[in-house]
Protein backbone atom coordinates (compact mmCIF):
# COMPACT_ATOMS: atom_id res chain seq x y z
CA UNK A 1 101.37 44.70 113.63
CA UNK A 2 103.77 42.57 111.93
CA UNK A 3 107.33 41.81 112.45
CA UNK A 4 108.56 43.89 109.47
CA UNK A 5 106.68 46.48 111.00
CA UNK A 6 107.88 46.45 113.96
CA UNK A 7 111.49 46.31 113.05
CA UNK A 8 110.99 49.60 110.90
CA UNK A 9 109.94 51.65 113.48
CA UNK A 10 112.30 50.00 116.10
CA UNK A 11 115.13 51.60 113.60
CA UNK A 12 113.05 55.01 113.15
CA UNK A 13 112.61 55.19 116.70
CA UNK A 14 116.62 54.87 117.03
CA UNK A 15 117.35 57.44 114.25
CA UNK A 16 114.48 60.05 115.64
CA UNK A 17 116.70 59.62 119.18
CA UNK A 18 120.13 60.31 117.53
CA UNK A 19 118.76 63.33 115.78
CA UNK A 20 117.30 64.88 118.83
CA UNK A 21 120.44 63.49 120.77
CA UNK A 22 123.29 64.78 118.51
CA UNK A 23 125.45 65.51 121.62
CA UNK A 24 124.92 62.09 122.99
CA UNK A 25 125.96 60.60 119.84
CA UNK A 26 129.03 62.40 119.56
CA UNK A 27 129.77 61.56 122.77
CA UNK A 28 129.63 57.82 122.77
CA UNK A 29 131.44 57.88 119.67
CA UNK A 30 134.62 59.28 120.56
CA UNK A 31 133.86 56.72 124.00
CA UNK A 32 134.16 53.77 121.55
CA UNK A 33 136.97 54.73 119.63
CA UNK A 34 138.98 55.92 122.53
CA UNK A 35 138.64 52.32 123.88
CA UNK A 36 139.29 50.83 120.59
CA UNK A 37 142.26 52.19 120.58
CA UNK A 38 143.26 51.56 123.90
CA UNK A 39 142.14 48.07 123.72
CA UNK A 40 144.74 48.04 120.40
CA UNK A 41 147.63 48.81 121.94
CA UNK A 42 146.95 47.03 125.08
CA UNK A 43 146.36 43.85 123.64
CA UNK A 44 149.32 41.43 123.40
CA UNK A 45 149.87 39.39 120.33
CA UNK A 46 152.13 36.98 119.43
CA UNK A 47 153.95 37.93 116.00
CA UNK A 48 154.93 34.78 114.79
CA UNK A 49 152.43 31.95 116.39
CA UNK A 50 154.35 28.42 116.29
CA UNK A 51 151.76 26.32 113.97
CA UNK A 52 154.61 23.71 113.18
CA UNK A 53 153.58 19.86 114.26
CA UNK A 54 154.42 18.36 118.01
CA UNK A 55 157.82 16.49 117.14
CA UNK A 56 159.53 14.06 118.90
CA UNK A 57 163.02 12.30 118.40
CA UNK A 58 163.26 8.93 119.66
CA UNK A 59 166.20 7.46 120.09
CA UNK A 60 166.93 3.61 120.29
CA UNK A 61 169.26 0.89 119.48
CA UNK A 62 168.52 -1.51 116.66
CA UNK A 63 170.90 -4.80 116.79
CA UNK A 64 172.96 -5.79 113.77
CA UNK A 65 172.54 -1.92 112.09
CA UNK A 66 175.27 0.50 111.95
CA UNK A 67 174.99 3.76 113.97
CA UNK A 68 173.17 6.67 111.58
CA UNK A 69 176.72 9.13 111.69
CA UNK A 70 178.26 5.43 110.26
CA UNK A 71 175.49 5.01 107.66
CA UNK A 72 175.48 8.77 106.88
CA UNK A 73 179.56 8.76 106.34
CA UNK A 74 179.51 5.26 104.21
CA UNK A 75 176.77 7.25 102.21
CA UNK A 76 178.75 10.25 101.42
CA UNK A 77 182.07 7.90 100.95
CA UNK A 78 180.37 5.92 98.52
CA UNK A 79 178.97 8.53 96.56
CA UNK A 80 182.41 10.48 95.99
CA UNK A 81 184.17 6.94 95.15
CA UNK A 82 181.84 6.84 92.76
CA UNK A 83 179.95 3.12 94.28
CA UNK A 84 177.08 2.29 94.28
């Protein structure tokens, strides 16, 4: 007997059995889908999963520079005076 064989009548075997068991069939059926559905609405999911990057601010003092609000407003002053 070869594999191919054996796999066919492993499946006719199970077929033959779910004819002659039409109850049992019906039966686990409606088992499965009840706990389908219970494990749907049991199950907790988050909606919107946070897949943005780790970020961290570091903050620290660099001698001789200007403060970043003081660079940001000499950027915007500049800009309307029309230097630059």
């Amino acid at each position: 007997m070869t594999l191919d064989q054996n796999k066919e009548g492993l499946i006719a075997k199970l077929i033959e059995w779910s004819v002659n068991n039409k109850f049992l069939v019906i039966v686990f059926t409606i088992a499965l889908i009840a706990l389908g559905i219970w494990a749907l609405t049991t199950t907790k999911v988050d909606a919107i999963p946070d897949l943005s990057d780790v970020q961290v601010i570091i903050m620290s003092e660099y001698e001789g520079q200007a403060s970043p609000p003081t660079t940001a407003c000499a950027m915007r002053c500049s800009n309307a005076w029309g230097i630059s």
